[in-house]
C-alpha atoms as a PDB file:
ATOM      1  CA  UNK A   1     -42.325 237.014 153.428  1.00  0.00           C
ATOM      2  CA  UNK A   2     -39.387 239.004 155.370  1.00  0.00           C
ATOM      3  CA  UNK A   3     -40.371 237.146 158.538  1.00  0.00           C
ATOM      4  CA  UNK A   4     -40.226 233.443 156.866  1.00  0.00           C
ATOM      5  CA  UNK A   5     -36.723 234.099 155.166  1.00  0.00           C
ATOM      6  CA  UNK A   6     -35.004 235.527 158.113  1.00  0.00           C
ATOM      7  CA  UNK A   7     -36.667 232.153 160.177  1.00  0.00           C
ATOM      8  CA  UNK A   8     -34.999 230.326 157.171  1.00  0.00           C
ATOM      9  CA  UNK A   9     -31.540 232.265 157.932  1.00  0.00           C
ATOM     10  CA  UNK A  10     -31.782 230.967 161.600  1.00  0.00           C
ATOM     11  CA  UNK A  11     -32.542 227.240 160.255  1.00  0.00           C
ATOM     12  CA  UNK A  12     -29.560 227.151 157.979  1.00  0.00           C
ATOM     13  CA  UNK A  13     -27.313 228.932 160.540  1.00  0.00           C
ATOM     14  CA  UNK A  14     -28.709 225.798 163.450  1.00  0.00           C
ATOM     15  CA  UNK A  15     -27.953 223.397 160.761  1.00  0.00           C
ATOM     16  CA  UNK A  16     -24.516 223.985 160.308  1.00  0.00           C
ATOM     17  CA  UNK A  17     -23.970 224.336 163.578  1.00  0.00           C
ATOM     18  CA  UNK A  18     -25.189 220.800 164.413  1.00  0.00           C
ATOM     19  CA  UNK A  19     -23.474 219.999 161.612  1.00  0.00           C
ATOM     20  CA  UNK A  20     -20.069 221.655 162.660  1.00  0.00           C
ATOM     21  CA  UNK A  21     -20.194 218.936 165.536  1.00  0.00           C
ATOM     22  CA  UNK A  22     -19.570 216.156 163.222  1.00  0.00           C
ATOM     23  CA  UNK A  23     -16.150 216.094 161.951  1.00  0.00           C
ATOM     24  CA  UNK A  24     -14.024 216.669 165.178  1.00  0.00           C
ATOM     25  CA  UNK A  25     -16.531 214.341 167.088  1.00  0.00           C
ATOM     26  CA  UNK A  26     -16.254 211.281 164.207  1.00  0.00           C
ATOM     27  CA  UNK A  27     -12.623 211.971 164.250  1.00  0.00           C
ATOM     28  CA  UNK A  28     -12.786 211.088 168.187  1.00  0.00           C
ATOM     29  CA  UNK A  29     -14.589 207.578 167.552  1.00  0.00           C
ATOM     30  CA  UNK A  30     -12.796 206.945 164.442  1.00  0.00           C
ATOM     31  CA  UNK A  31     -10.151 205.872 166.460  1.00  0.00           C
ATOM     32  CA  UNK A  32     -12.507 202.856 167.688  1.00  0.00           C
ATOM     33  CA  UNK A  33     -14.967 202.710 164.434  1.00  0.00           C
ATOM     34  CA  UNK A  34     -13.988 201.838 160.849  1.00  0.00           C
ATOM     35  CA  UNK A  35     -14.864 204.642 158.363  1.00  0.00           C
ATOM     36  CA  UNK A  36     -17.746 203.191 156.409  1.00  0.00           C
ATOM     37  CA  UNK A  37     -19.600 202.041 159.499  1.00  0.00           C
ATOM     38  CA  UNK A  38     -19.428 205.163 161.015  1.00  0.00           C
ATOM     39  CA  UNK A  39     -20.803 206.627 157.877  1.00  0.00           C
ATOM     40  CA  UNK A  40     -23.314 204.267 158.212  1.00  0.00           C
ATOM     41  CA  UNK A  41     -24.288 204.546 162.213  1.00  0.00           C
ATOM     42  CA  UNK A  42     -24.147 208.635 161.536  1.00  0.00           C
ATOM     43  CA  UNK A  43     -27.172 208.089 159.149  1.00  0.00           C
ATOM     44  CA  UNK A  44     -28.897 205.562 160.930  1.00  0.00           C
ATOM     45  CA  UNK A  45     -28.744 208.513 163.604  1.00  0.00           C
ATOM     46  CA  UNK A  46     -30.431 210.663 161.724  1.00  0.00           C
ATOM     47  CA  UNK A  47     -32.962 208.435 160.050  1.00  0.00           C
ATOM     48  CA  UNK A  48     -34.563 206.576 163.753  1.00  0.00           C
ATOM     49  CA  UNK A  49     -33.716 209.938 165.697  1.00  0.00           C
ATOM     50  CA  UNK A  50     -35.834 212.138 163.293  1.00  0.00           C
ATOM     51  CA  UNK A  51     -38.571 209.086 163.090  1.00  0.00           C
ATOM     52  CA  UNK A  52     -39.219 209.082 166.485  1.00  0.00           C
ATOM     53  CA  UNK A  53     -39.482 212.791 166.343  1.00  0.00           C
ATOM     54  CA  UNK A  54     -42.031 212.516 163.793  1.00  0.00           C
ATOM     55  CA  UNK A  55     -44.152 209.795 165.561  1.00  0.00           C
ATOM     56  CA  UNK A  56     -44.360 212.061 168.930  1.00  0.00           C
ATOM     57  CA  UNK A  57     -45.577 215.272 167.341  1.00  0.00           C
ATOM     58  CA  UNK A  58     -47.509 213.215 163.906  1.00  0.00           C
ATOM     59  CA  UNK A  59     -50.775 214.269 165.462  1.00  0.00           C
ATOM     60  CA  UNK A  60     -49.544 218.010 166.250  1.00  0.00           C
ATOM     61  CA  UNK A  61     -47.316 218.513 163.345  1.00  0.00           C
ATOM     62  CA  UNK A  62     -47.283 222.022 162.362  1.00  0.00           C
ATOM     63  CA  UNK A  63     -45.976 221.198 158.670  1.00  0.00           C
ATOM     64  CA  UNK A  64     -48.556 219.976 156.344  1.00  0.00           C
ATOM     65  CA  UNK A  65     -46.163 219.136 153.759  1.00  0.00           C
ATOM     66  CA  UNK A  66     -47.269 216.584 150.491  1.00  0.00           C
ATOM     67  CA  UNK A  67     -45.419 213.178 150.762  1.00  0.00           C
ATOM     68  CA  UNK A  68     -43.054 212.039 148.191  1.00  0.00           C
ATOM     69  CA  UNK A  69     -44.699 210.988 145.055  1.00  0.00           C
ATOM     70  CA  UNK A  70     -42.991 208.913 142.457  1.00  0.00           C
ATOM     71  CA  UNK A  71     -42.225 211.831 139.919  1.00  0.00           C
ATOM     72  CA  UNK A  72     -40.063 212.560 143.291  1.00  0.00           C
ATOM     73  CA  UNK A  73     -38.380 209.019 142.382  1.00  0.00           C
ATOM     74  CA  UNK A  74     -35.281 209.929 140.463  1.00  0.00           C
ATOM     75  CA  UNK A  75     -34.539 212.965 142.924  1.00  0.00           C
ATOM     76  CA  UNK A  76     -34.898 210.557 145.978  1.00  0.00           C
ATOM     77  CA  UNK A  77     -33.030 207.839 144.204  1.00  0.00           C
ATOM     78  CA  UNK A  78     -29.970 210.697 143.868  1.00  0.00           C
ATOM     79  CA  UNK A  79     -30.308 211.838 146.863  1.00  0.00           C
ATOM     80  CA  UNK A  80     -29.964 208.168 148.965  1.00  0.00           C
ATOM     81  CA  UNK A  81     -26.791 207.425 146.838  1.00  0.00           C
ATOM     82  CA  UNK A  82     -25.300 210.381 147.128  1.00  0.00           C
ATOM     83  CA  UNK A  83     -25.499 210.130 151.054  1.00  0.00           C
ATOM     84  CA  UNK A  84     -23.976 206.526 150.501  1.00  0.00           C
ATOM     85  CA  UNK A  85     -20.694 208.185 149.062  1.00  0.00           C
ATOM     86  CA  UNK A  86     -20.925 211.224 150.289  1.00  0.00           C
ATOM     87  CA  UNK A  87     -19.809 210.181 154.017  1.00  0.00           C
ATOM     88  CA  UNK A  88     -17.843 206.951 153.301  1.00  0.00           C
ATOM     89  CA  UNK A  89     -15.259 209.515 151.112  1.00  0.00           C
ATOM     90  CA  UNK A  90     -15.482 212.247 154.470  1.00  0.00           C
ATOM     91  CA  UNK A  91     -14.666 209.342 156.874  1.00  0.00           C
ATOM     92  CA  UNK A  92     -11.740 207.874 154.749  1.00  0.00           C
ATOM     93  CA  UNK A  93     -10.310 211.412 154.498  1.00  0.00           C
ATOM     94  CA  UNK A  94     -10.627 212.244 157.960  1.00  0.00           C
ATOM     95  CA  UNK A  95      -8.948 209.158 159.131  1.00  0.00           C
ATOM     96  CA  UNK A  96      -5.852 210.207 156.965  1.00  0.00           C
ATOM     97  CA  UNK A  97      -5.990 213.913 157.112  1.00  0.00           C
ATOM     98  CA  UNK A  98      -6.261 216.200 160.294  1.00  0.00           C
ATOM     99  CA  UNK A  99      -9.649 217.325 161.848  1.00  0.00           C
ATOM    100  CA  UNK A 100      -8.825 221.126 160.849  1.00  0.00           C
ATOM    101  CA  UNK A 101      -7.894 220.527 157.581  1.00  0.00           C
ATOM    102  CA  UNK A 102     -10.903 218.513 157.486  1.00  0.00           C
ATOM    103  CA  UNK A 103     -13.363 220.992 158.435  1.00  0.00           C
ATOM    104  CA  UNK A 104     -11.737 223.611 155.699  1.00  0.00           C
ATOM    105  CA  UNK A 105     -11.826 221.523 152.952  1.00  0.00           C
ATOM    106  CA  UNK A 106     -15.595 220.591 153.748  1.00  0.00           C
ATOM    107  CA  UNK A 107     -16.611 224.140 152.987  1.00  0.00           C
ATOM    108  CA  UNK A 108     -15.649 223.576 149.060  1.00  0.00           C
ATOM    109  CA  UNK A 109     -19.408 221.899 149.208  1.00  0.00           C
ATOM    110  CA  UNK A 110     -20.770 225.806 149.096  1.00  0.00           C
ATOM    111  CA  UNK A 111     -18.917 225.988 145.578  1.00  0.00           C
ATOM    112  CA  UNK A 112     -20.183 222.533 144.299  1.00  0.00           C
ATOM    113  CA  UNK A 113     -23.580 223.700 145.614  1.00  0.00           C
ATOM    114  CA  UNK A 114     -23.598 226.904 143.706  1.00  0.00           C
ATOM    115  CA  UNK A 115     -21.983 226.033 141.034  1.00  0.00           C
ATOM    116  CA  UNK A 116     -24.095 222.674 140.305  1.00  0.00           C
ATOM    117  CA  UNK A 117     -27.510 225.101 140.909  1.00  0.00           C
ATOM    118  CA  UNK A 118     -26.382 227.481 138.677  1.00  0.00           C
ATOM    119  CA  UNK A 119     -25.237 225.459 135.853  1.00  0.00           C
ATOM    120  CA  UNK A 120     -27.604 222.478 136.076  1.00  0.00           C
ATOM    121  CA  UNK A 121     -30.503 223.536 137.603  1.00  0.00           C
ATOM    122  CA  UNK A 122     -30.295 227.039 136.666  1.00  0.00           C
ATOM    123  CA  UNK A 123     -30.868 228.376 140.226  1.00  0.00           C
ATOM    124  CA  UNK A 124     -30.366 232.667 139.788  1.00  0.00           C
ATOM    125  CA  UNK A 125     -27.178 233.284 141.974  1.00  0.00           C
ATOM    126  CA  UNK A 126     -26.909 237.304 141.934  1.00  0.00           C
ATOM    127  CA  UNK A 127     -23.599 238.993 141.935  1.00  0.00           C
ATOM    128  CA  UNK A 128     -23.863 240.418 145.431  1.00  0.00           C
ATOM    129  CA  UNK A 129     -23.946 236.368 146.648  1.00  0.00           C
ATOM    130  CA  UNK A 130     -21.258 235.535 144.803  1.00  0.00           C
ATOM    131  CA  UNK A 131     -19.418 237.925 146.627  1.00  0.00           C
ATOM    132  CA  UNK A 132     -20.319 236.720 149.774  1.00  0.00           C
ATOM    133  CA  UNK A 133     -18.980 232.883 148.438  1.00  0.00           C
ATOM    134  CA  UNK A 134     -16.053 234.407 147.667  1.00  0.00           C
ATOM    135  CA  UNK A 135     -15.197 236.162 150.644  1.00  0.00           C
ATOM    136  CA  UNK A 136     -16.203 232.834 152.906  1.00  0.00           C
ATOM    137  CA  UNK A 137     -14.636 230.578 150.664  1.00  0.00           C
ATOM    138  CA  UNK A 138     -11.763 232.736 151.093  1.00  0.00           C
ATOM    139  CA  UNK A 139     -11.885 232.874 154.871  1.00  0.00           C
ATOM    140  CA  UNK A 140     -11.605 229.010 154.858  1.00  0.00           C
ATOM    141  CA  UNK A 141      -8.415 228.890 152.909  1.00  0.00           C
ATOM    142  CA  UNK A 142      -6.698 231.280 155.360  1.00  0.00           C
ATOM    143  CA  UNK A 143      -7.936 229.240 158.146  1.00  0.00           C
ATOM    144  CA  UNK A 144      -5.188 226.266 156.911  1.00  0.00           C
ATOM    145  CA  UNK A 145      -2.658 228.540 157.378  1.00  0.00           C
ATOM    146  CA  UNK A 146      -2.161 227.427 160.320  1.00  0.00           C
ATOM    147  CA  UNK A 147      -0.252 225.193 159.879  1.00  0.00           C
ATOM    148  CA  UNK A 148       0.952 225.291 156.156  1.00  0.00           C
ATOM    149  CA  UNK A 149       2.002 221.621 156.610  1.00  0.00           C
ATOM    150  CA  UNK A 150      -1.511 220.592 157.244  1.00  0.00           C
ATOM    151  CA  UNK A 151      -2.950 222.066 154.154  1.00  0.00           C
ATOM    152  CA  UNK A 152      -2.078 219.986 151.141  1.00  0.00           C
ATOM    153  CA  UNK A 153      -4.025 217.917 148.698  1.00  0.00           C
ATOM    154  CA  UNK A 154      -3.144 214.448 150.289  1.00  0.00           C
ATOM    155  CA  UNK A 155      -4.977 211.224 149.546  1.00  0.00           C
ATOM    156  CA  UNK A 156      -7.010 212.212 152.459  1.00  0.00           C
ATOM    157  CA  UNK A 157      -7.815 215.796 150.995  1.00  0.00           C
ATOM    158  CA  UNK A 158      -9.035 214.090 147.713  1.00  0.00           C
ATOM    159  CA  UNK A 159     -11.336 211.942 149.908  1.00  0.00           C
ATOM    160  CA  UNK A 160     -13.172 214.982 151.194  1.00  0.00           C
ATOM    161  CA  UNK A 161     -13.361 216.889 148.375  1.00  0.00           C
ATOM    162  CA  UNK A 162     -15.281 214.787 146.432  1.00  0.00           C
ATOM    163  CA  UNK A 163     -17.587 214.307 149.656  1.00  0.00           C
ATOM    164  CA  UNK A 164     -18.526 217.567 149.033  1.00  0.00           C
ATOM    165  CA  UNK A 165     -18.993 217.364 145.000  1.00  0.00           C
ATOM    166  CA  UNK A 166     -21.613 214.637 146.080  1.00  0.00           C
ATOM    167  CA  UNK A 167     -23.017 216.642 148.904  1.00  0.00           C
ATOM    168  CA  UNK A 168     -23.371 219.685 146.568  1.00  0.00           C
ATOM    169  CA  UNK A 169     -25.528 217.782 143.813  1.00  0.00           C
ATOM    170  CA  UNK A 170     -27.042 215.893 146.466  1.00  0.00           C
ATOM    171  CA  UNK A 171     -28.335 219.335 148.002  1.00  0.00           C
ATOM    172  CA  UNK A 172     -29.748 220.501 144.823  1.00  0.00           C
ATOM    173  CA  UNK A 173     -31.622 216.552 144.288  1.00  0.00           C
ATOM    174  CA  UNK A 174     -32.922 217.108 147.672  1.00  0.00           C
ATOM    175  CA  UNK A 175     -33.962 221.265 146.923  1.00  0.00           C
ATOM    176  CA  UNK A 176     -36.225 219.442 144.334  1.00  0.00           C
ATOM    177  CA  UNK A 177     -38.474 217.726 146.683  1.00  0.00           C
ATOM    178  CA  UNK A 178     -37.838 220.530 149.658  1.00  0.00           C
ATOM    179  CA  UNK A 179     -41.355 221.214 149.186  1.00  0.00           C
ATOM    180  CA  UNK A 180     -42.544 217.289 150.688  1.00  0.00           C
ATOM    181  CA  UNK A 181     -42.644 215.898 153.780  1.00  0.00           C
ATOM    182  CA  UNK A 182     -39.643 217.368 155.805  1.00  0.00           C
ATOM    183  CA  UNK A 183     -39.913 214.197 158.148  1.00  0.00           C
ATOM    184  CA  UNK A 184     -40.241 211.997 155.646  1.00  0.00           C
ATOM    185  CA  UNK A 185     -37.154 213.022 153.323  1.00  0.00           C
ATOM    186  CA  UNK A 186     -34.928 212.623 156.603  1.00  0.00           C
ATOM    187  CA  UNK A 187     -35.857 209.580 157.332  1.00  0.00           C
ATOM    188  CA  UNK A 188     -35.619 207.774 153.873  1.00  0.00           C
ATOM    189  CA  UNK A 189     -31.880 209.678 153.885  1.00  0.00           C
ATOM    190  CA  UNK A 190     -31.222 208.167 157.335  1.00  0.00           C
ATOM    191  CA  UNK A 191     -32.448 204.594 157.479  1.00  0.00           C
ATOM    192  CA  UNK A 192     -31.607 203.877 153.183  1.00  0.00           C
ATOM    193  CA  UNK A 193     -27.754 205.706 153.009  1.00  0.00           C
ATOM    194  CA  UNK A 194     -27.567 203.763 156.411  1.00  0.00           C
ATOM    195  CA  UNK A 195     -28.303 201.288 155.273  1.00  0.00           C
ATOM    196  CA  UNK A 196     -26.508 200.999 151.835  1.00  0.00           C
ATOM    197  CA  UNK A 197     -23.166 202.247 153.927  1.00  0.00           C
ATOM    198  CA  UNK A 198     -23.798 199.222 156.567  1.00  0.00           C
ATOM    199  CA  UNK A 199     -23.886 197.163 152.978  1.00  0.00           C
ATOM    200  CA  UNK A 200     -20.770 198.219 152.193  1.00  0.00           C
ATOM    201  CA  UNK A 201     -19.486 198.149 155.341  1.00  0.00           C
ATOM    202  CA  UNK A 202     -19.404 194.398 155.210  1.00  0.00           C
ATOM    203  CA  UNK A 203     -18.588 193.744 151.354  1.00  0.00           C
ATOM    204  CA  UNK A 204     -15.319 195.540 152.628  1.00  0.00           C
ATOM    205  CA  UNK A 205     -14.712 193.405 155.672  1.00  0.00           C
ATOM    206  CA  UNK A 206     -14.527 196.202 157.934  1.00  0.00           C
ATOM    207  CA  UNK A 207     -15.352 194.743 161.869  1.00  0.00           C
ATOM    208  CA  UNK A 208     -18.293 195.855 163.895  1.00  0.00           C
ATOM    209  CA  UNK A 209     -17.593 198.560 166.450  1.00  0.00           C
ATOM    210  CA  UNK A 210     -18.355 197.676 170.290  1.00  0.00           C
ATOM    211  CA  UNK A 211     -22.187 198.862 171.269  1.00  0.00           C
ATOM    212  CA  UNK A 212     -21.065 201.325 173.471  1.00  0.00           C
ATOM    213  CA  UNK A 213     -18.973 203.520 170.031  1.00  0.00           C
ATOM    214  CA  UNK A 214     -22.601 202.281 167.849  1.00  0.00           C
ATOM    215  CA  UNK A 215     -24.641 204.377 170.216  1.00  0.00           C
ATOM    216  CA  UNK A 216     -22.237 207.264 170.438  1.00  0.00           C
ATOM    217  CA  UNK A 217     -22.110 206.930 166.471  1.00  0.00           C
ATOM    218  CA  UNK A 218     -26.061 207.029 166.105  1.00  0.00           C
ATOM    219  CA  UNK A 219     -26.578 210.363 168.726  1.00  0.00           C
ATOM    220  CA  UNK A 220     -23.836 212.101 167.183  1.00  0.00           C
ATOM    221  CA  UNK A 221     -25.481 210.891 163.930  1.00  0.00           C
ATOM    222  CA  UNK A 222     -28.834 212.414 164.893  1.00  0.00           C
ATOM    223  CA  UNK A 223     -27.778 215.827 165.862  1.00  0.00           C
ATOM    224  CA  UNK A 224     -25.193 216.296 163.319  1.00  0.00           C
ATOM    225  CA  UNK A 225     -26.876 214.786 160.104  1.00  0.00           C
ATOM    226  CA  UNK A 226     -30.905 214.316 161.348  1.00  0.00           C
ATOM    227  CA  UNK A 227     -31.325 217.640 162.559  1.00  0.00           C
ATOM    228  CA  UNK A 228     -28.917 219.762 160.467  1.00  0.00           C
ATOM    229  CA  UNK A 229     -30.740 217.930 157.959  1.00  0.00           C
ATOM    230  CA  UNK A 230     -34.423 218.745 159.011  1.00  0.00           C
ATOM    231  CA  UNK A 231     -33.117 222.321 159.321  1.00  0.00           C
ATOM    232  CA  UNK A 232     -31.268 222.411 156.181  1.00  0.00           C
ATOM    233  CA  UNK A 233     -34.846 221.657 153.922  1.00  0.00           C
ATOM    234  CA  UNK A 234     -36.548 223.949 155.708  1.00  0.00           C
ATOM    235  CA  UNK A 235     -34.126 226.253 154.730  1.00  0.00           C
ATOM    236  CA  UNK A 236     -34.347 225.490 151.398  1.00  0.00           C
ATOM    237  CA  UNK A 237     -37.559 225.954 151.073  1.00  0.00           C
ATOM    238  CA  UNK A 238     -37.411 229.765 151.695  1.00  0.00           C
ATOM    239  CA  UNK A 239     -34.168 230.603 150.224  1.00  0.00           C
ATOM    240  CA  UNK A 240     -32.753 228.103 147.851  1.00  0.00           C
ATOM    241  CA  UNK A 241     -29.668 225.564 147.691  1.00  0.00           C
ATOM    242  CA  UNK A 242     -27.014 228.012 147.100  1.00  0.00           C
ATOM    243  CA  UNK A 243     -28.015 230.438 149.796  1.00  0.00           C
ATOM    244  CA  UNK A 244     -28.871 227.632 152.378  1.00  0.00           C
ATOM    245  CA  UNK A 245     -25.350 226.278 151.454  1.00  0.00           C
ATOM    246  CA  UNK A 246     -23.716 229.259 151.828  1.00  0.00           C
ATOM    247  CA  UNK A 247     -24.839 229.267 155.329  1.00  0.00           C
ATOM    248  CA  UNK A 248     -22.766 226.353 156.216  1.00  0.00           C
ATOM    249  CA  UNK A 249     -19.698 228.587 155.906  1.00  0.00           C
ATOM    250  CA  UNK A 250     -19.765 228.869 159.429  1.00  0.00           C
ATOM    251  CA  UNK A 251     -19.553 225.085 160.150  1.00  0.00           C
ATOM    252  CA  UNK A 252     -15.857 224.973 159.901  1.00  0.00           C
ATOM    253  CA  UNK A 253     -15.061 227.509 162.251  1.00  0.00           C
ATOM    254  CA  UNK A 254     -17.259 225.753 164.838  1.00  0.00           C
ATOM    255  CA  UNK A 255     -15.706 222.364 164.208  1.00  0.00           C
ATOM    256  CA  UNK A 256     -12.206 224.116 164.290  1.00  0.00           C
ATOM    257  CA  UNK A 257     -12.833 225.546 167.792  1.00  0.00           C
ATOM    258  CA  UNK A 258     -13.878 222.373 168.443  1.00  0.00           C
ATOM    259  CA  UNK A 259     -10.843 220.763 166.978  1.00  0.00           C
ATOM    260  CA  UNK A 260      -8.927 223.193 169.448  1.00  0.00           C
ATOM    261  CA  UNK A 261     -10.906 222.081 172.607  1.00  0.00           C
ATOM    262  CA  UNK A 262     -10.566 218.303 171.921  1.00  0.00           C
ATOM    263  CA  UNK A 263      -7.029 218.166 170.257  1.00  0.00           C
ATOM    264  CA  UNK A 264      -5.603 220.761 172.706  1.00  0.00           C
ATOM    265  CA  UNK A 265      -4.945 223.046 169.851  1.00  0.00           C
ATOM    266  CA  UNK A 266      -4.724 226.957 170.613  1.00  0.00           C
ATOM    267  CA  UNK A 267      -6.463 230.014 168.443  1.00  0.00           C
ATOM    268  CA  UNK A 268      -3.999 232.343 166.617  1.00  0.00           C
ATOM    269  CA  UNK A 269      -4.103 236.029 164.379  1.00  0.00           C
ATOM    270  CA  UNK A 270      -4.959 233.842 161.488  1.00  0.00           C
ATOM    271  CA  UNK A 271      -8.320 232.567 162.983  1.00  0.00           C
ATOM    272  CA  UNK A 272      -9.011 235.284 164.349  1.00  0.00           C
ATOM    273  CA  UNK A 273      -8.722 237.440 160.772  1.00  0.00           C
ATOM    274  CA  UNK A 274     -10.586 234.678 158.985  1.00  0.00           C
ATOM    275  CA  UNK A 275     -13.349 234.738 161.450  1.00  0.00           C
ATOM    276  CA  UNK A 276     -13.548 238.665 160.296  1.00  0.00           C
ATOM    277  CA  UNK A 277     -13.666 237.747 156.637  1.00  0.00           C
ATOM    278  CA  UNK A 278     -16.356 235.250 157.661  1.00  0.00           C
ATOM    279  CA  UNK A 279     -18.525 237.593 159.153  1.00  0.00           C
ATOM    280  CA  UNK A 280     -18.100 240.130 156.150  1.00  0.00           C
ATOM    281  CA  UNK A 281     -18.632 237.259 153.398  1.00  0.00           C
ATOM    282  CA  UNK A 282     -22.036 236.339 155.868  1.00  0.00           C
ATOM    283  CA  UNK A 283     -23.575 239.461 156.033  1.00  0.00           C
ATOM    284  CA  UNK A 284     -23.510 239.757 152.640  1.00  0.00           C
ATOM    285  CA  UNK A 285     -25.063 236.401 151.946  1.00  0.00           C
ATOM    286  CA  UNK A 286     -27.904 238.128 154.440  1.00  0.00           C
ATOM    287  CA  UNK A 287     -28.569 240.690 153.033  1.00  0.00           C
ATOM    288  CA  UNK A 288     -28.514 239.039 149.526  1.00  0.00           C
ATOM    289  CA  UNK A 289     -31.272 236.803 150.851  1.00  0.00           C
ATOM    290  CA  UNK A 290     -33.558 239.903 152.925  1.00  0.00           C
ATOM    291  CA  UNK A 291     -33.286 242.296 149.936  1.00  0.00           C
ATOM    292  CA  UNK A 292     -33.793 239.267 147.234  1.00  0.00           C
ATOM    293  CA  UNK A 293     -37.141 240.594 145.118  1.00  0.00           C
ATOM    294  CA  UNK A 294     -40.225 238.581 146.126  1.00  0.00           C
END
């Protein structure tokens, strides 16, 4: 049992780290792609990149999983709109707010998560893991200061906060049917909120990209939302949506370094202190998980 949670720490550590990739990258092609396409492309990523995955190792496939039945309906219906609104609300607030400030606020989904699975689906959160929120959460606050003037609750900021109110109900839809067809659950995310985004897309006039920003849209789409994705169920699985979640505190530092790298910004003492309180707030969340009664 010890063995198959710590595996599930490693997936939800890889997922947000192929998530982490997203936000300073889609900031990049932003500058070519209108917001709800590239929501759209980013799924469509992860739905055909996964797919073909699937298809190549179908005959090999170590998971056995059940498909998706229709008492799985509602969930998977929740789940696909969810991923509609989730990204289009990320990419309108990252094309008005800054890609630091984007990757902080993103981590408010670990509250949404645990607060939604506590209160709604009456996931157990003990006390030690909501000590380790805490002290993550807090770590991503500090990170804005920064630059004071880049932390404020814009237009933008409102965009990507409720991203993450629909990203944290839609993880706790999609912790429902965990236990299905890991391939299968990616996919119908991928290819359906592609496709609904792509919908909506043209209902708001927005133009096509150029082929060349559509393929750079659907690999960044498969490693940052297809794979963090297939990680992020198997995750699930062994530890639960608030734990998996909390797991993804990492993902802003990552795109922040990023952010540095790409925007030519430089690390300071208030990075540097968060990433302590990071490391503190993760450790717990470990050990929460490792000494968790069977």
């Amino acid at each position: 049992m010890e063995r198959k949670k710590i595996t599930a720490i490693i997936f939800a550590f890889l997922a947000a780290v192929f998530y982490a990739i997203n936000i300073p990258f889609s900031k990049v092609l932003l500058a070519d792609v209108s917001p709800t396409f590239m929501a759209s492309f980013l799924y469509f990523g992860a739905g055909i990149g996964i797919g073909i995955i699937y298809l190549f190792n179908r005959k090999r496939n170590q998971y056995k999983d059940e498909n998706l039945s229709k008492k799985d309906l509602p969930y998977t219906i929740g789940m696909i709109i969810l991923d509609i609104a989730a990204p289009i609300f990320l990419m309108i607030g990252l094309l008005i707010s800054s890609s630091a400030n984007a990757s902080l606020l993103n981590n408010f989904e670990i509250v949404a998560t645990s607060i939604i699975a506590l209160f709604i689906f009456k996931e157990t959160i003990s006390t030690r893991l909501w000590i380790g929120i805490i002290f993550i959460t807090f770590s991503s606050i500090l990170l804005s200061f920064k630059n004071i003037s880049s932390f404020h609750f814009s237009y933008g900021s409102l965009f990507i906060l409720a991203a993450t109110v629909c990203w944290g109900l839609e993880n706790n839809f999609t912790r429902k049917i965990s236990s299905k067809n890991t391939y299968q659950i990616v996919v119908l995310k991928g290819i359906f909120s592609g496709l609904g985004s792509f919908i909506v897309a043209f209902i708001r006039f927005e133009k096509l990209p150029q082929l060349q920003y559509i393929l750079c849209a659907l690999l960044l789409g498969f490693v940052s939302f297809g794979l963090s994705i297939f990680l992020y169920i198997r995750a699930q699985k062994e530890i639960g949506a608030a734990k998996t979640s909390a797991y993804y505190a990492i993902a802003p530092f990552i795109g922040a370094i990023l952010s540095f790298v790409l925007f030519k910004e430089s690390l300071n003492k208030i990075f540097l202190f968060s990433l302590v309180i990071m490391l503190i707030g993760s450790t717990i969340v470990i050990r929460d998980t490792l000494l968790e009664q069977k």
